[in-house]
Protein backbone atom coordinates (compact mmCIF):
# COMPACT_ATOMS: atom_id res chain seq x y z
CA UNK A 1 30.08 -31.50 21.42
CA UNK A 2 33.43 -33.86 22.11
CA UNK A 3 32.52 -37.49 23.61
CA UNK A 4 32.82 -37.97 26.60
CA UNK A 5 33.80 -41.40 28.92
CA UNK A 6 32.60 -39.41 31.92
CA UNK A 7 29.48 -40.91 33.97
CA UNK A 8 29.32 -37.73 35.16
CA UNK A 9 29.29 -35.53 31.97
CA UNK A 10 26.89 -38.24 30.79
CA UNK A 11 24.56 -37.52 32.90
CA UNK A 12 24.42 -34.12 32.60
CA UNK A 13 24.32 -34.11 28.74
CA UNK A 14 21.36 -36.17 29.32
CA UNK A 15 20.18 -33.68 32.01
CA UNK A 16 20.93 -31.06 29.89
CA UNK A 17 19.10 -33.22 26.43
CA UNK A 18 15.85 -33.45 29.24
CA UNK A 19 15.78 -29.80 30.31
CA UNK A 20 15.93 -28.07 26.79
CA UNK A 21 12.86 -31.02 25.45
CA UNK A 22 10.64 -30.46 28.33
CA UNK A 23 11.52 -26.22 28.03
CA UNK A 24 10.68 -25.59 24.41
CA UNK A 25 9.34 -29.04 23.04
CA UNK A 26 6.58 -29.54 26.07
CA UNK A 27 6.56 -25.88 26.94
CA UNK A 28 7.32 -26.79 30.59
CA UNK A 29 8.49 -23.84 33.42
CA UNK A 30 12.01 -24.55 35.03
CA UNK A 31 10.31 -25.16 38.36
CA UNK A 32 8.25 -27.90 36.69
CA UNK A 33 11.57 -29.19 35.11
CA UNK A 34 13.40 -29.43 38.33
CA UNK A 35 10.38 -30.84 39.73
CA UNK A 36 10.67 -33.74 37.54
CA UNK A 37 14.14 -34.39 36.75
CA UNK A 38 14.42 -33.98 40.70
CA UNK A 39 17.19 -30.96 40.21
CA UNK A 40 17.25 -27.51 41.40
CA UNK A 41 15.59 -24.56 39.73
CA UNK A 42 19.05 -22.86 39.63
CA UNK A 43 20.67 -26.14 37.98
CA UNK A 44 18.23 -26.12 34.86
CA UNK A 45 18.56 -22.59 34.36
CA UNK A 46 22.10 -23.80 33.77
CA UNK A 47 21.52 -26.28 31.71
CA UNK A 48 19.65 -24.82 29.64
CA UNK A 49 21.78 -21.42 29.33
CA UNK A 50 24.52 -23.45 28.56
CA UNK A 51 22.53 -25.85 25.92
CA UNK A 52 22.53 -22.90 23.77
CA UNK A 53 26.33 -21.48 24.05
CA UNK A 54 26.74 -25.43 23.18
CA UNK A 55 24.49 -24.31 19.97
CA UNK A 56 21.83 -27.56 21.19
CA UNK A 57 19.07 -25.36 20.39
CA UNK A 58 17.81 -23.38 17.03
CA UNK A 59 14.53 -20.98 17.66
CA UNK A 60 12.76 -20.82 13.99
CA UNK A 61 9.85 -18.63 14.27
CA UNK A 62 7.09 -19.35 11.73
CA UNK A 63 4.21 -16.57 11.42
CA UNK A 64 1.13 -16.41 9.03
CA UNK A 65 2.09 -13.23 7.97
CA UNK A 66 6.03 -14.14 6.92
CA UNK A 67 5.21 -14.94 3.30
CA UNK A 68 3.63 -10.99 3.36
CA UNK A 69 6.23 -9.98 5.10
CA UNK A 70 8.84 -10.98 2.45
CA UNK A 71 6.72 -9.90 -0.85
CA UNK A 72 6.44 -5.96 0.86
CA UNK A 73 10.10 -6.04 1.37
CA UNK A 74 11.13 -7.60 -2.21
CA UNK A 75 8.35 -4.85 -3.33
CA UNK A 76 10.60 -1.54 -1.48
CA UNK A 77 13.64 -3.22 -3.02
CA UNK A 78 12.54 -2.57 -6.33
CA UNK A 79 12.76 0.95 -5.48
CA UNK A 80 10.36 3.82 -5.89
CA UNK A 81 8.42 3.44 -2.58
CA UNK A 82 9.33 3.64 0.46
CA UNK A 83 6.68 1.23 2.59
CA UNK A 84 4.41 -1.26 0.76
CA UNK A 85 1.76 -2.93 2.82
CA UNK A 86 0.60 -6.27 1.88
CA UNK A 87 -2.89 -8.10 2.50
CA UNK A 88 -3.31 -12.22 2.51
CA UNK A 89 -5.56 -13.55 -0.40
CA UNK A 90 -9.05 -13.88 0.70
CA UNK A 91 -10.58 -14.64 -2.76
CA UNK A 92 -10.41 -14.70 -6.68
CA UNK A 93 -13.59 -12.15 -6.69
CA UNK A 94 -11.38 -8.93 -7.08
CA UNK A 95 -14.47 -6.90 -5.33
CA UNK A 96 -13.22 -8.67 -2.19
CA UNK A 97 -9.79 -8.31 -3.08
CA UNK A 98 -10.03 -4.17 -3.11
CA UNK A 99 -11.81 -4.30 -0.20
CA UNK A 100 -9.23 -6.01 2.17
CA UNK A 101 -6.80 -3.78 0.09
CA UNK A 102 -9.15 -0.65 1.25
CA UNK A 103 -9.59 -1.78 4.48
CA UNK A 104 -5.77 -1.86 5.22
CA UNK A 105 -5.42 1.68 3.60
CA UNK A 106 -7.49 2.90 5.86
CA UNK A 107 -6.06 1.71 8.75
CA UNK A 108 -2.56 3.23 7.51
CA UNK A 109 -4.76 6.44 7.17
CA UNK A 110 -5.93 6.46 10.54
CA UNK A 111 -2.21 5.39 12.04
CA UNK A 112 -0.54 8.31 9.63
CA UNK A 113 -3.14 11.07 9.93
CA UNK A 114 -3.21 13.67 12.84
CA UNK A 115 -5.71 16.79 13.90
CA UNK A 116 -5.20 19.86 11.36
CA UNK A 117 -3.84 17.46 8.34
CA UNK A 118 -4.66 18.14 4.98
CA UNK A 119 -5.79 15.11 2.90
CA UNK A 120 -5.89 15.25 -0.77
CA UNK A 121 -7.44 12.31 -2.79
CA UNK A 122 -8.62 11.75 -6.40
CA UNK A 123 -11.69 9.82 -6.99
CA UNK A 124 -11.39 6.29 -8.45
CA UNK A 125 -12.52 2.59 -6.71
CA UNK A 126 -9.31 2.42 -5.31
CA UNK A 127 -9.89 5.67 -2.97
CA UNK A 128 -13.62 4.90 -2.70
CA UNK A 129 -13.07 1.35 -0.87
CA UNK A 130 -10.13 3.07 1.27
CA UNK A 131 -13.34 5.34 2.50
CA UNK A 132 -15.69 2.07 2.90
CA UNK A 133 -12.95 0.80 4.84
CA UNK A 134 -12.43 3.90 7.48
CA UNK A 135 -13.86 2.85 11.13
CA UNK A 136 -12.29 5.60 13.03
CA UNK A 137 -12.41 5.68 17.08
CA UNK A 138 -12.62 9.39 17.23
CA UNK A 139 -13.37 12.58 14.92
CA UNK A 140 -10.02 13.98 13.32
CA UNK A 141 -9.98 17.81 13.12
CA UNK A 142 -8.80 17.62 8.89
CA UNK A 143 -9.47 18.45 5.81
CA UNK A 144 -10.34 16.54 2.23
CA UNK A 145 -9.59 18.21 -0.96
CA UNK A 146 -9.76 16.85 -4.50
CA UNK A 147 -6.23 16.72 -6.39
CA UNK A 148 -8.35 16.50 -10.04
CA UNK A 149 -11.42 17.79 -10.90
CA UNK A 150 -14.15 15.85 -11.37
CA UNK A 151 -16.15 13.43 -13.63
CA UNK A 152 -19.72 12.81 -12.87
CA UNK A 153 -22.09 9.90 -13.70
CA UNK A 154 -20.64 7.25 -11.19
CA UNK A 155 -20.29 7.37 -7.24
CA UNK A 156 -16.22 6.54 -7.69
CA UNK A 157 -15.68 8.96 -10.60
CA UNK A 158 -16.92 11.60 -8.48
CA UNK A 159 -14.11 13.18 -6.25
CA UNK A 160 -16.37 15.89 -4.77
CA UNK A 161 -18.71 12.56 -3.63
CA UNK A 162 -15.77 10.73 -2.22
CA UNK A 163 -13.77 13.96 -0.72
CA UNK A 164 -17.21 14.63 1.35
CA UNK A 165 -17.79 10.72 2.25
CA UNK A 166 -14.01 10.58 3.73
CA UNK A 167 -14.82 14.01 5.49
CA UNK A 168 -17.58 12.89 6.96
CA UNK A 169 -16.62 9.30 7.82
CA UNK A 170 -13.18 11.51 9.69
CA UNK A 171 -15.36 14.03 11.36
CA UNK A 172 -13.45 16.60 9.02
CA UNK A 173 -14.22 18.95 6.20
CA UNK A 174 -14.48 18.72 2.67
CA UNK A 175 -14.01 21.06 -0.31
CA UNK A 176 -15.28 20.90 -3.76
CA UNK A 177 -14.23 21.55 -6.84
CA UNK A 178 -16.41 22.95 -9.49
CA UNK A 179 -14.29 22.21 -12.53
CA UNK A 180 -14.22 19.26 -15.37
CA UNK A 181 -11.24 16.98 -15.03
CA UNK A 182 -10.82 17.22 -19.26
CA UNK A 183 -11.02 20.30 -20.32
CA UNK A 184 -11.81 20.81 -23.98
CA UNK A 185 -8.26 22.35 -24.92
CA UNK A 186 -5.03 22.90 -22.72
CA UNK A 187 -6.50 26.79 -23.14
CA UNK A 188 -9.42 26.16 -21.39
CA UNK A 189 -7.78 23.94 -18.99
CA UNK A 190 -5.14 27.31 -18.23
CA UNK A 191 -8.67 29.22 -18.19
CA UNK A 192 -10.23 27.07 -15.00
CA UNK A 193 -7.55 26.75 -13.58
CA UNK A 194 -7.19 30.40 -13.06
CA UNK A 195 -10.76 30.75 -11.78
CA UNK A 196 -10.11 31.82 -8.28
CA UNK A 197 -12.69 29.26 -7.10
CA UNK A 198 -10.39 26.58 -8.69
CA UNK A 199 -7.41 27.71 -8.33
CA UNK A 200 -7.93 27.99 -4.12
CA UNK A 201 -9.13 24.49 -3.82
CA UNK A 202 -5.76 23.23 -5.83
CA UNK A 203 -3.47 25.80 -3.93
CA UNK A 204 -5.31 23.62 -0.80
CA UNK A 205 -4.40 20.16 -2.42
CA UNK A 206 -0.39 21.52 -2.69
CA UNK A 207 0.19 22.19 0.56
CA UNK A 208 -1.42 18.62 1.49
CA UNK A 209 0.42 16.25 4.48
CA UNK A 210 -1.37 13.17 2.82
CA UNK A 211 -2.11 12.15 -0.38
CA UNK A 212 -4.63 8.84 -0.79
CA UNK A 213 -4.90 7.60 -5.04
CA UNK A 214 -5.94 4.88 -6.95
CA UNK A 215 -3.50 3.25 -9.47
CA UNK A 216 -5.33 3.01 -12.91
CA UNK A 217 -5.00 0.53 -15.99
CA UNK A 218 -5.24 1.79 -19.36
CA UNK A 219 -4.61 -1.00 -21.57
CA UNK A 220 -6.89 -3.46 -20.72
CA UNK A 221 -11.13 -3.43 -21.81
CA UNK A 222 -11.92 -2.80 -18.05
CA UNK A 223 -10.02 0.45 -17.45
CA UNK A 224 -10.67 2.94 -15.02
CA UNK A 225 -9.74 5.50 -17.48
CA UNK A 226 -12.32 5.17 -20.04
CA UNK A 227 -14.80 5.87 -17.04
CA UNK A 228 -12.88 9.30 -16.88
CA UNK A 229 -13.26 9.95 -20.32
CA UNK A 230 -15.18 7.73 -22.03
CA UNK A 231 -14.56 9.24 -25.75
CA UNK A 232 -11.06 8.39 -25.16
CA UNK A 233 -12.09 4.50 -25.88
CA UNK A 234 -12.31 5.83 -29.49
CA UNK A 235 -8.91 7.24 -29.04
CA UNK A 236 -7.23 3.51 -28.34
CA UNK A 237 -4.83 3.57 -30.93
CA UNK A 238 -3.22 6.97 -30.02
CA UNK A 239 -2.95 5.81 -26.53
CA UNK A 240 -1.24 2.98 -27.66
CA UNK A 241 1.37 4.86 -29.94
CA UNK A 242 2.05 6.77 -27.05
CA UNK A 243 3.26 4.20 -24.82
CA UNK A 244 0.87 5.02 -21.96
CA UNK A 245 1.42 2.07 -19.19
CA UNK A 246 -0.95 2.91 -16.12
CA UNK A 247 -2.79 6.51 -15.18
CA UNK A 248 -1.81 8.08 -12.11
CA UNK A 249 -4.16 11.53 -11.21
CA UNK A 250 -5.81 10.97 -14.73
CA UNK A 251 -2.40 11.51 -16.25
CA UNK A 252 -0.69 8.30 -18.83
CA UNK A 253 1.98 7.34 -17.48
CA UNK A 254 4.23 5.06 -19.38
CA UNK A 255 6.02 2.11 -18.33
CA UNK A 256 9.39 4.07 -16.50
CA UNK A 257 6.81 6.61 -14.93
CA UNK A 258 7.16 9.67 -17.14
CA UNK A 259 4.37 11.14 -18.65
CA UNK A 260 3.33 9.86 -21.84
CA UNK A 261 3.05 11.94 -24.94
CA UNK A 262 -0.58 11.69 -24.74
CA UNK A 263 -2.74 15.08 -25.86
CA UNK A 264 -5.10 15.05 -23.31
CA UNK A 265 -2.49 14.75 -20.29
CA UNK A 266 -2.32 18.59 -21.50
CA UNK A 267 -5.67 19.21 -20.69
CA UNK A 268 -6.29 17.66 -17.33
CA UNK A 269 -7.79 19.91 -14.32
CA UNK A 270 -5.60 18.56 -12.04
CA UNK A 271 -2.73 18.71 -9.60
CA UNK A 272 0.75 18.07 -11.95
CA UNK A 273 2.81 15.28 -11.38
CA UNK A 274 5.62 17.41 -10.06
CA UNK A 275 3.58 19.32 -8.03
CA UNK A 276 2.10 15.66 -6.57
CA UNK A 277 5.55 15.11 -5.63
CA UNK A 278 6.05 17.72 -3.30
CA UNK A 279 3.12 16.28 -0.89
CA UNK A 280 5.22 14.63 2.10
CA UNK A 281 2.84 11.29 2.30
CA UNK A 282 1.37 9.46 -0.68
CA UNK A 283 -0.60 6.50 -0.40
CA UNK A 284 -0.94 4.72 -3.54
CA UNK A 285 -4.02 1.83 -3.39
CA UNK A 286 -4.28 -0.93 -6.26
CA UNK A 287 -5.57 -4.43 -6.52
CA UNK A 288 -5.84 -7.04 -9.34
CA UNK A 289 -4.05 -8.17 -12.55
CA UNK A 290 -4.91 -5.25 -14.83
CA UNK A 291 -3.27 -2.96 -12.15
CA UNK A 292 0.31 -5.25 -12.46
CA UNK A 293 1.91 -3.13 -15.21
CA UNK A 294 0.55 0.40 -13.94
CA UNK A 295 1.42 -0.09 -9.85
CA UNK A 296 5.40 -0.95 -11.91
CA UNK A 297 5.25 2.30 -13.78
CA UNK A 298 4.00 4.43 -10.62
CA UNK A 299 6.96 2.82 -8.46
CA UNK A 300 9.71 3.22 -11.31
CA UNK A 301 8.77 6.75 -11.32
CA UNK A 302 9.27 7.15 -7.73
CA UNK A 303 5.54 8.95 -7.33
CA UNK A 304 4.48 7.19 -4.18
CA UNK A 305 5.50 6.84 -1.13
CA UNK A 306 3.81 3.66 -0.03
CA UNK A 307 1.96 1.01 -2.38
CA UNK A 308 -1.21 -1.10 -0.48
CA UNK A 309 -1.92 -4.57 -2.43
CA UNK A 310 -2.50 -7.57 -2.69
CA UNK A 311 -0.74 -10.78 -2.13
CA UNK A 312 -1.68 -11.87 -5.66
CA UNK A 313 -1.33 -8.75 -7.35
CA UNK A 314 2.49 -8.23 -5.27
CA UNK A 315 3.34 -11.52 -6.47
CA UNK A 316 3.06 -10.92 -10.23
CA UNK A 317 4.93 -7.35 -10.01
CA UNK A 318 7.38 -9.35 -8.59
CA UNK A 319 7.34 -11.33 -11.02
CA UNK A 320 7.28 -9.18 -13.98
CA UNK A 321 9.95 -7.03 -11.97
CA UNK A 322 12.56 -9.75 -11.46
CA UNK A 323 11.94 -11.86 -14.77
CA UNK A 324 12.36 -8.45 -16.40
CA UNK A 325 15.70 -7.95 -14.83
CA UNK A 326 17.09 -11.68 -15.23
């Protein structure tokens, strides 16, 4: 602002200097202002109007959830998803760490989901603490239905266990499926999956609205996949050769999202890849540092729609991500 020799103008910089402190510095009302500075209500309303065309004021608005806020858009501008939801970091126990990442799937389930949706889901930790996480306010008239077959022996590996927990957790219905995930040859696979039984629930899982999945690793001792198919462990090597990255509905995946020359991706009871892709919504859930390098392969592949993390975890894709481009 020019200087001024004015008394007058003086005083009503100063006026002016007074109005805007005691307005956003002391959080003071205008009436309270002109009570003070002994003005009228209509005269600090024009000070302080007139305080910002001089450009005397700058609003910055600092929130805890800006530094989230920034990682989920830096994550959508990598491409390959549309949304990604980030949570704060609560802990180093990853345990917790899935299940604030659950927790804040399921909310997006509950905000996204609506009565006579179909729901398909694969089993996995991923899925299973979306499910934990599910405190609906009313009963949803939908249905759950496995996109792979399933593995039994744990809770999580189990999609027919965590289809019928969602289900009942929603107030829905669930359907089973009665098939292997592996089967022993891509015959036999061709074989169950024209077993009318099968072959309805899957037809089911197509024509889905929403699809909820886990992210898995596959290079690292604690993979997911190795739960699937534990004789695959032997099977390391191969794996390796055939630049598998992350899993994504028990199919390798390799590190630009195509499917990895990998035999038993020919053998899986499950929903394909492209047929995955055809499902409107897809809701991809992953936490922790093993899950880095197969949440990058699932979003350079363009397979999901929106990615739920962690701050942590979001960080390091980033990371990899941008120090991969530089």
């Amino acid at each position: 602002m020019a200087p001024t020799n004015s008394r007058d103008d003086i005083t009503i910089v100063r006026q002016m200097y007074q109005a805007l402190v005691l307005h956003y510095m002391e959080a003071k009302t205008q009436a309270e202002i002109a009570k003070e500075l002994g003005i009228s209500h209509a005269t600090v309303n024009r000070l302080i109007k007139r305080g910002h065309q001089l450009g005397l004021v700058e609003i910055k608005i600092k929130s805890p959830v800006e530094q989230l806020v920034d990682i989920e858009a830096r994550l959508v501008a990598l491409g390959g998803i549309q949304r990604a939801v980030v949570v704060p970091f609560v802990s180093d126990n990853p345990q917790t760490a899935l299940q604030r990442v659950g927790e804040a799937a399921a909310r997006l389930v509950l905000e996204t989901i609506k009565d006579g949706d179909t729901i398909s889901i694969t089993g996995g930790k991923g899925v299973s603490a979306v499910v934990a996480g599910l405190k609906p306010s009313r009963s949803y008239d939908v249905e759950v239905i496995p996109a792979t077959g399933l593995v039994q022996g744990k809770h999580y590996t189990d999609v027919n266990h965590v289809a019928s927990l969602m289900a009942d957790k929603l107030g829905g219905r669930a359907y089973q499926i009665h098939a292997p995930l592996f089967a022993d040859s891509p015959a036999q696979r061709d074989m169950l999956m024209g077993v009318r039984a099968v072959s309805d629930v899957f037809s089911k899982a197509r024509e889905a609205t929403l699809a909820v999945v886990g992210i898995g690793s596959i290079l690292t001792d604690d993979s997911s996949y190795y739960d699937l198919h534990p004789s695959s462990s032997a099977d390391r090597l191969a794996i390796e050769r055939s630049g598998a990255a992350g899993e994504l509905l028990a199919h390798l995946i390799d590190s630009n999202g195509k499917l990895a020359d990998y035999s038993l991706n020919h053998s899986l009871v499950s929903l394909t890849l492209e047929e995955f892709a055809t499902i409107p919504r897809s809701i991809g859930v992953a936490s922790g540092a093993s899950k880095v390098i197969p949440i990058l392969s699932a979003m350079r592949g363009s397979h999901l729609d929106t990615l739920v993390t962690d701050e942590t975890t979001g960080l390091k894709i980033l990371e990899l991500a941008e120090g991969n481009a530089a």
